[in-house]
N, C-alpha and C. Protein backbone atom coordinates (compact mmCIF):
# COMPACT_ATOMS: atom_id res chain seq x y z
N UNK A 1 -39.59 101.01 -92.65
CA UNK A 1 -38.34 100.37 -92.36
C UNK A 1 -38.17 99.18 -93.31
N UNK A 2 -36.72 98.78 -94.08
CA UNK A 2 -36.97 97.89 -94.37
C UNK A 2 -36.68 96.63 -93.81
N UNK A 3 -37.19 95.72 -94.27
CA UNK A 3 -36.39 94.29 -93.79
C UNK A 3 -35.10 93.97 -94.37
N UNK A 4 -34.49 93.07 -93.29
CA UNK A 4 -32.89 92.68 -93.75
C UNK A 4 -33.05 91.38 -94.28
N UNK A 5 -32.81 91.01 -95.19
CA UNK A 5 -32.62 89.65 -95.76
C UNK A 5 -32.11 88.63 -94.84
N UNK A 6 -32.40 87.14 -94.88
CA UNK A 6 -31.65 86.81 -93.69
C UNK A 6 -30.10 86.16 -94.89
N UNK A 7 -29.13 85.35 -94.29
CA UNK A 7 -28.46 84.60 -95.23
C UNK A 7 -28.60 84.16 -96.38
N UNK A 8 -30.03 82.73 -95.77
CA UNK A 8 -30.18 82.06 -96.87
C UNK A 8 -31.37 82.52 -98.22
N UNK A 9 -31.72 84.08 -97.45
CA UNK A 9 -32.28 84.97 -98.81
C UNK A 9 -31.50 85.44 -100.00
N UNK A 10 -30.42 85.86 -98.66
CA UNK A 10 -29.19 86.46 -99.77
C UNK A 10 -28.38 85.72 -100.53
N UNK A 11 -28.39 84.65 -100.35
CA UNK A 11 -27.82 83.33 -101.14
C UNK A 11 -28.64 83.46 -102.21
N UNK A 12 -30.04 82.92 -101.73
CA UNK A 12 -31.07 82.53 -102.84
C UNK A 12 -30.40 83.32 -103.95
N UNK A 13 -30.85 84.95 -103.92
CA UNK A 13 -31.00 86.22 -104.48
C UNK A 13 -29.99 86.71 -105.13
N UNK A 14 -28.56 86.04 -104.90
CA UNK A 14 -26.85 86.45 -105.27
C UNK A 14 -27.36 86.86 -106.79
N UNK A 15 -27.71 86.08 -107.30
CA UNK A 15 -27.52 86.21 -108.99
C UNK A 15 -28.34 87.88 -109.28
N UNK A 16 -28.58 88.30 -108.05
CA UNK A 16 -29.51 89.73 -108.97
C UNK A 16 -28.17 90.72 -109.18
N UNK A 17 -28.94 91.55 -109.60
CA UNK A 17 -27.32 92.74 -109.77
C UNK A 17 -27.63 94.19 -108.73
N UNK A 18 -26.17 93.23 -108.38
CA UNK A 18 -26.21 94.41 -107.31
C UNK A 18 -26.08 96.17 -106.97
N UNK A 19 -26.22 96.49 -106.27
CA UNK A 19 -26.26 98.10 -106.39
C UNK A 19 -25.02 98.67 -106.39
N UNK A 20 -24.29 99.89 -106.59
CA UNK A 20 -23.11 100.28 -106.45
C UNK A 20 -23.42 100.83 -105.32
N UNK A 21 -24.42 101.03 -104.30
CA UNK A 21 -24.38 101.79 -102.55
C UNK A 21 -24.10 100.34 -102.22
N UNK A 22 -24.12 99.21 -102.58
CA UNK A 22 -24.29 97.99 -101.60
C UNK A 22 -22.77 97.75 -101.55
N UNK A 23 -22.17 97.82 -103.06
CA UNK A 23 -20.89 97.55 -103.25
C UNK A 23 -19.70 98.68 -102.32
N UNK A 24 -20.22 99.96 -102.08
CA UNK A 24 -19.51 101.04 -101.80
C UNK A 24 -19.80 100.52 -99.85
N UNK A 25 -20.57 100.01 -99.71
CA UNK A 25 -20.27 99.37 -97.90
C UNK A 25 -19.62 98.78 -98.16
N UNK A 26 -18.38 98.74 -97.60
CA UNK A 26 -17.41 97.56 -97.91
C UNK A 26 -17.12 96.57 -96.84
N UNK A 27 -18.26 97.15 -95.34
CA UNK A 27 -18.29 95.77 -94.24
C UNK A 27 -19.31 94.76 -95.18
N UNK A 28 -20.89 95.32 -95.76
CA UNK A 28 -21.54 94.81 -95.82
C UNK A 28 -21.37 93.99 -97.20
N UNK A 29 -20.48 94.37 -98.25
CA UNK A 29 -19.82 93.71 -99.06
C UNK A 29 -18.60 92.76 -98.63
N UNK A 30 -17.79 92.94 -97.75
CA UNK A 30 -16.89 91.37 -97.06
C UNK A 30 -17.63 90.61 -96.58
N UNK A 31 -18.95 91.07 -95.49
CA UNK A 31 -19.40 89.72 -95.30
C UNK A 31 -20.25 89.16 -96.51
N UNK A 32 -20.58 89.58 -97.58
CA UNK A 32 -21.32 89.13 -98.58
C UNK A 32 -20.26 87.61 -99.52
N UNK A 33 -18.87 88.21 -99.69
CA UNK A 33 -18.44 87.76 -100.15
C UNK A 33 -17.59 86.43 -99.23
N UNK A 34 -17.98 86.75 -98.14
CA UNK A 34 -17.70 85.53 -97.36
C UNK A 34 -18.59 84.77 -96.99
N UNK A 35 -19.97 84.80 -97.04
CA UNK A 35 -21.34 84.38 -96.89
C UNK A 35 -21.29 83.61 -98.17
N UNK A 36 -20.43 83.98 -99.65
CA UNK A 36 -21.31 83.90 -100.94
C UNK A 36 -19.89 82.34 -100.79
N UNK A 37 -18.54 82.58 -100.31
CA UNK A 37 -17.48 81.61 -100.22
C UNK A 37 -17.88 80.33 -99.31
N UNK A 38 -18.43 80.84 -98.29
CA UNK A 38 -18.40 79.58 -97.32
C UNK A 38 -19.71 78.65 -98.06
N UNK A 39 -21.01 79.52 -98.76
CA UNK A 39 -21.98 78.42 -99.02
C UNK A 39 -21.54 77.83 -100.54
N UNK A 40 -20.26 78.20 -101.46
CA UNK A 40 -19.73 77.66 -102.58
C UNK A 40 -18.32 76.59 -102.48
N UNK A 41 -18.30 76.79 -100.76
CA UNK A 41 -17.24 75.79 -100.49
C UNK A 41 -17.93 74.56 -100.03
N UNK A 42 -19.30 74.61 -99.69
CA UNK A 42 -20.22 74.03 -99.34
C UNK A 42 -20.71 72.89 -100.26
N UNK A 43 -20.77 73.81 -101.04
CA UNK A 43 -21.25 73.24 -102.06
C UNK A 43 -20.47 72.17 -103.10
N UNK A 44 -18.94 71.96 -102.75
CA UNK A 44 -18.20 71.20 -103.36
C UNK A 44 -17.38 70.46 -102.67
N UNK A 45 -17.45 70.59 -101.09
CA UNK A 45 -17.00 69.98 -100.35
C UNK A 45 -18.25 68.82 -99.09
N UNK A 46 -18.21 68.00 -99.09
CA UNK A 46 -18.71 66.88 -97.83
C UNK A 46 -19.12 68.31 -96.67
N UNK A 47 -18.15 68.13 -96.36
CA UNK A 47 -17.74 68.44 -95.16
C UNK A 47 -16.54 70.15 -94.44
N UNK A 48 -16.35 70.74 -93.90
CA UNK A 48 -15.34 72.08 -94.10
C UNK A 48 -15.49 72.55 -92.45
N UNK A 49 -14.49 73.07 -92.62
CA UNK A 49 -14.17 74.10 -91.55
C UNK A 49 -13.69 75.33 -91.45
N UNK A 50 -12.95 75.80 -90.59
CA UNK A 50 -13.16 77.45 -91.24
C UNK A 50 -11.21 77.23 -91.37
N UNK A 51 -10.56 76.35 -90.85
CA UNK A 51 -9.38 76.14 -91.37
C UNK A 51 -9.53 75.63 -92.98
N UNK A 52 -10.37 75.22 -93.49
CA UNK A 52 -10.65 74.89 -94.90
C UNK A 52 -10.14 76.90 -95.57
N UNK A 53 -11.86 76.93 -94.96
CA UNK A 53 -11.81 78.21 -95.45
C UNK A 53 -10.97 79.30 -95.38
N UNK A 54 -10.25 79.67 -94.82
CA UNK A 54 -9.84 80.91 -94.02
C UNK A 54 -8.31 80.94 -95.60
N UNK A 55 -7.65 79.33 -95.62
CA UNK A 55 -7.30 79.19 -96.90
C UNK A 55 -7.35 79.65 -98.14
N UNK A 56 -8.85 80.07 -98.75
CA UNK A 56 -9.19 80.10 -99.36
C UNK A 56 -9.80 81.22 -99.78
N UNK A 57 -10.12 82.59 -98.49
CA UNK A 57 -10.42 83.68 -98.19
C UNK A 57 -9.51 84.98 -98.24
N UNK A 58 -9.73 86.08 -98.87
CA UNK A 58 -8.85 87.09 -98.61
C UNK A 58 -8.84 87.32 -97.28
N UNK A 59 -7.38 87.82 -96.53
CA UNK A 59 -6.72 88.36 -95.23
C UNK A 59 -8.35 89.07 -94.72
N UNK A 60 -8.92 89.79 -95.42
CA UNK A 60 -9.49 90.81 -94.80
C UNK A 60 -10.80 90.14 -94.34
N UNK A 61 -11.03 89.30 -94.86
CA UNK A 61 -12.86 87.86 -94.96
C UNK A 61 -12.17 87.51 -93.21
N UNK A 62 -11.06 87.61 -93.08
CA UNK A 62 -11.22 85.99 -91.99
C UNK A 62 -12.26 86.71 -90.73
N UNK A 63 -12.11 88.58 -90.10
CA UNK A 63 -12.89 88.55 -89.11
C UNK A 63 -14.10 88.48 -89.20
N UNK A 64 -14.66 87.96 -90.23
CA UNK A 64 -16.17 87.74 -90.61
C UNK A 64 -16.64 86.47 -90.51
N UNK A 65 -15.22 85.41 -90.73
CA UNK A 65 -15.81 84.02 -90.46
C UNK A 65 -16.48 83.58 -89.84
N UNK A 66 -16.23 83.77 -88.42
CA UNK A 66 -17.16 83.01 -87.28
C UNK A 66 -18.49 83.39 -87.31
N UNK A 67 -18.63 84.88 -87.50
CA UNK A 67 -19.83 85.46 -87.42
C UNK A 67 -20.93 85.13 -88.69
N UNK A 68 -20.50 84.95 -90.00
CA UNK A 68 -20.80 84.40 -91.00
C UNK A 68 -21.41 82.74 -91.00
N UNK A 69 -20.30 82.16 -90.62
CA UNK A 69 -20.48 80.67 -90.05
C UNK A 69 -22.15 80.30 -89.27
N UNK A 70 -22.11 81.62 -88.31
CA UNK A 70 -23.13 81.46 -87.20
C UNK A 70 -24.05 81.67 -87.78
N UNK A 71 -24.20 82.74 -88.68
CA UNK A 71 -25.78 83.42 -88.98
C UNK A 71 -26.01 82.03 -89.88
N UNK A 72 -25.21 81.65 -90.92
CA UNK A 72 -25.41 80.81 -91.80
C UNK A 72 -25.86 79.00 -91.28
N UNK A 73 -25.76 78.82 -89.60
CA UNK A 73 -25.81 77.96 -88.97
C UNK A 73 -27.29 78.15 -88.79
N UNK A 74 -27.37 79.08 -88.16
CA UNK A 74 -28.91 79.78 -87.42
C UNK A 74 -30.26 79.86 -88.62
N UNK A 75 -29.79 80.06 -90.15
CA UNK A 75 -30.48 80.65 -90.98
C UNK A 75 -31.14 78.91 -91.43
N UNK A 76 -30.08 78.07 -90.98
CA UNK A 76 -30.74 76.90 -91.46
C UNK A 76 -29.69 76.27 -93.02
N UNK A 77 -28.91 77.27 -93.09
CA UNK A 77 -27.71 76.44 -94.62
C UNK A 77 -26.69 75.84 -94.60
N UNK A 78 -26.25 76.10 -93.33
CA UNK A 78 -25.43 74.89 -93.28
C UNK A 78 -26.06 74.18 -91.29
N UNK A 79 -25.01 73.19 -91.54
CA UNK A 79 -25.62 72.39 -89.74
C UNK A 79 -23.89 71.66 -89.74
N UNK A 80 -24.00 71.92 -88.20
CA UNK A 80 -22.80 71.03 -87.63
C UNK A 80 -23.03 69.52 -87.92
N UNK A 81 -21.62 68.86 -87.80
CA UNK A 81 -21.32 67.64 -87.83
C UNK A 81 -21.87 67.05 -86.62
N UNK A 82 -21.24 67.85 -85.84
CA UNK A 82 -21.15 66.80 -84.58
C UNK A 82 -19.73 67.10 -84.49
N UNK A 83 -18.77 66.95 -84.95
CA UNK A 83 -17.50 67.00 -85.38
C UNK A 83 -16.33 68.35 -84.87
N UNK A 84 -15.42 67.79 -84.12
CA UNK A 84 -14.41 69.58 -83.75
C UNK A 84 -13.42 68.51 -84.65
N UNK A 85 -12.36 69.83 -85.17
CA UNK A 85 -10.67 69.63 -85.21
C UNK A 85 -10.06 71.08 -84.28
N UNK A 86 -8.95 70.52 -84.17
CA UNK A 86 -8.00 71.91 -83.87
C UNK A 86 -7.72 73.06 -84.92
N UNK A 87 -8.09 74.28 -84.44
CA UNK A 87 -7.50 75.35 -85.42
C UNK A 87 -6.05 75.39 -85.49
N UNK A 88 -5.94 75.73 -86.98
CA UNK A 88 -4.65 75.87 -87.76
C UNK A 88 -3.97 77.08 -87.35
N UNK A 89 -5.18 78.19 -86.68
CA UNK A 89 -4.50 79.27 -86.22
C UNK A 89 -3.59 79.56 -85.32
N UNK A 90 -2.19 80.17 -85.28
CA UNK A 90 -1.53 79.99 -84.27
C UNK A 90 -2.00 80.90 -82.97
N UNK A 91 -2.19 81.86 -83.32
CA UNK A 91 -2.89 82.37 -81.81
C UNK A 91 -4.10 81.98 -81.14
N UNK A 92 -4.76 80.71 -81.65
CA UNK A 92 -5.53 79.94 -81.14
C UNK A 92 -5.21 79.22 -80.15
N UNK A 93 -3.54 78.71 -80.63
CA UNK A 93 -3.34 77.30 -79.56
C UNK A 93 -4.49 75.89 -79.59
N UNK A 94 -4.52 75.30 -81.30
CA UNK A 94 -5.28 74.50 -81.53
C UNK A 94 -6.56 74.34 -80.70
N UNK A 95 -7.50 75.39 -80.72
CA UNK A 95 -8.50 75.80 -80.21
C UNK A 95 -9.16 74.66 -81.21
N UNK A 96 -10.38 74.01 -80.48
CA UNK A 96 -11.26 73.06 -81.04
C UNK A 96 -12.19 74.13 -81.69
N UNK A 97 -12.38 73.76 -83.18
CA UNK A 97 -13.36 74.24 -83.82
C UNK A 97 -14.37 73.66 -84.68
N UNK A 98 -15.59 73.98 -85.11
CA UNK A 98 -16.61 73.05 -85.93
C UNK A 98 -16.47 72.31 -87.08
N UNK A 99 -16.79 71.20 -87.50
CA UNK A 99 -16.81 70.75 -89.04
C UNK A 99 -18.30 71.16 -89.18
N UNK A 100 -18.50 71.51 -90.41
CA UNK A 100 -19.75 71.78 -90.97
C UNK A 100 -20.42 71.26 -92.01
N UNK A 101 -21.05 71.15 -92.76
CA UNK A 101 -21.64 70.67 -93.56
C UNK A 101 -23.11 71.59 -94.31
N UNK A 102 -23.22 71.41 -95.61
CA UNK A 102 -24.75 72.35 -96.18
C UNK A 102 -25.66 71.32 -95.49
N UNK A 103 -26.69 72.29 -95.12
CA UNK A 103 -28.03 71.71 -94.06
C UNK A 103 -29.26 71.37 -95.26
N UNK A 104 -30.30 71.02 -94.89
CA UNK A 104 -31.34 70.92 -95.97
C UNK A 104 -31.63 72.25 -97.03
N UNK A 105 -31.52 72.97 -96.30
CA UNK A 105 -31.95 75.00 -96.71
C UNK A 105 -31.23 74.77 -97.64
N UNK A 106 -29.45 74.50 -97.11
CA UNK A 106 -28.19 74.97 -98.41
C UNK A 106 -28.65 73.99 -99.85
N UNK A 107 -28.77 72.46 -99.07
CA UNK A 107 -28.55 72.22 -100.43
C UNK A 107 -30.22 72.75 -101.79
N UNK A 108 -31.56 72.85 -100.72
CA UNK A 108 -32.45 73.36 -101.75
C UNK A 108 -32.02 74.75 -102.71
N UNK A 109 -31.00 75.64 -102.29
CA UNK A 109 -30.73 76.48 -102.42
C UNK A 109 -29.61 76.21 -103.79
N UNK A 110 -29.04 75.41 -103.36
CA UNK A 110 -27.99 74.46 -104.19
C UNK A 110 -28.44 74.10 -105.89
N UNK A 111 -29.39 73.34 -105.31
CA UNK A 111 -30.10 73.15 -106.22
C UNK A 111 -30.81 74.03 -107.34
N UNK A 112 -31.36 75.02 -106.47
CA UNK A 112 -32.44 76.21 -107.37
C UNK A 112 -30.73 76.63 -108.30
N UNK A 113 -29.58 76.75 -107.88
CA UNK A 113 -28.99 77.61 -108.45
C UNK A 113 -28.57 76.54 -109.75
N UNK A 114 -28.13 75.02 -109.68
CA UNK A 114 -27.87 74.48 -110.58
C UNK A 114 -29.26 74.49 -111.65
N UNK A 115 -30.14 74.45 -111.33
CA UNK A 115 -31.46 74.88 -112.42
C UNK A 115 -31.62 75.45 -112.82
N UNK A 116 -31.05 76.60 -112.54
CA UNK A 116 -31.46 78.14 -113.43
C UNK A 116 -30.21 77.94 -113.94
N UNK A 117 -29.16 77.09 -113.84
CA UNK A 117 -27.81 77.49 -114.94
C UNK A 117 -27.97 76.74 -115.90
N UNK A 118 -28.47 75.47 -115.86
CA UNK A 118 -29.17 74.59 -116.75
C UNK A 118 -29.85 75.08 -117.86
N UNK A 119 -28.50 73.78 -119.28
CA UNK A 119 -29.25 74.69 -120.30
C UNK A 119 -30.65 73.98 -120.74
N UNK A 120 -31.44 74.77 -121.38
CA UNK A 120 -33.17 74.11 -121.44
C UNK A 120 -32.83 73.58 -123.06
N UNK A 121 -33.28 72.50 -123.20
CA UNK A 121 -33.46 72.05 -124.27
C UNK A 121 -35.20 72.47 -124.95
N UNK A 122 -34.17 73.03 -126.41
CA UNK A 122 -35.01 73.29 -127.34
C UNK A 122 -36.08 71.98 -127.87
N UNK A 123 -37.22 72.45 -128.04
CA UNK A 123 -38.18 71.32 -128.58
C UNK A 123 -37.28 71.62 -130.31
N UNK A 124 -37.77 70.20 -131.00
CA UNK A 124 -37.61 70.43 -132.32
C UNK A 124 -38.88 70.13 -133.02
């Protein structure tokens, strides 16, 4: 059997190249690409919510948000504020929802990725 990667594996790991069976799931490719959005909104924002995001997401990402949000809460990459606002959504009825923030995991993760883009200076 194999193992499932958790989130913040699949974060780590984004830069490999991916398979065309991985690409041809196209649940397991939306939540990828909403997993790969929320920890790059993360990454340039303080602070976010999924009214940030949902903005910023194709129509088809949004029923993945919450569930995305959670694993990515649980995995240790991002962590709550402390913090609700009201959702922007109208069939919510300004339903209180989380502010979030990258947790210790996101930003080490953060990091590994700005290092490997980093260009290496040549000795002379």
């Amino acid at each position: 059997m194999t193992r499932r990667l958790s989130p913040a594996e699949r974060l780590a790991s984004a830069e490999k190249d991916l398979l065309l069976e991985d690409i041809a799931d196209q649940s397991s490719w939306d939540r990828f690409l909403v997993e790969q959005a929320v920890f790059h909104y993360g990454t340039r924002h303080d602070e976010f919510s999924a009214n940030d995001l949902r903005d910023v997401l194709p129509d088809l990402a949004h029923g993945f948000l919450g569930a995305v949000i959670n694993s990515l809460r649980v995995g240790g990459v991002i962590e709550h504020t402390g913090r609700v606002v009201p959702s922007t959504l109208a069939n919510t009825h300004g339903h209180r929802i989380g502010v979030w923030r990258l947790g210790a995991k996101g930003q080490r993760i953060a990091e590994q990725r700005r290092s490997r883009r980093a260009p290496t200076e040549v000795a002379a």
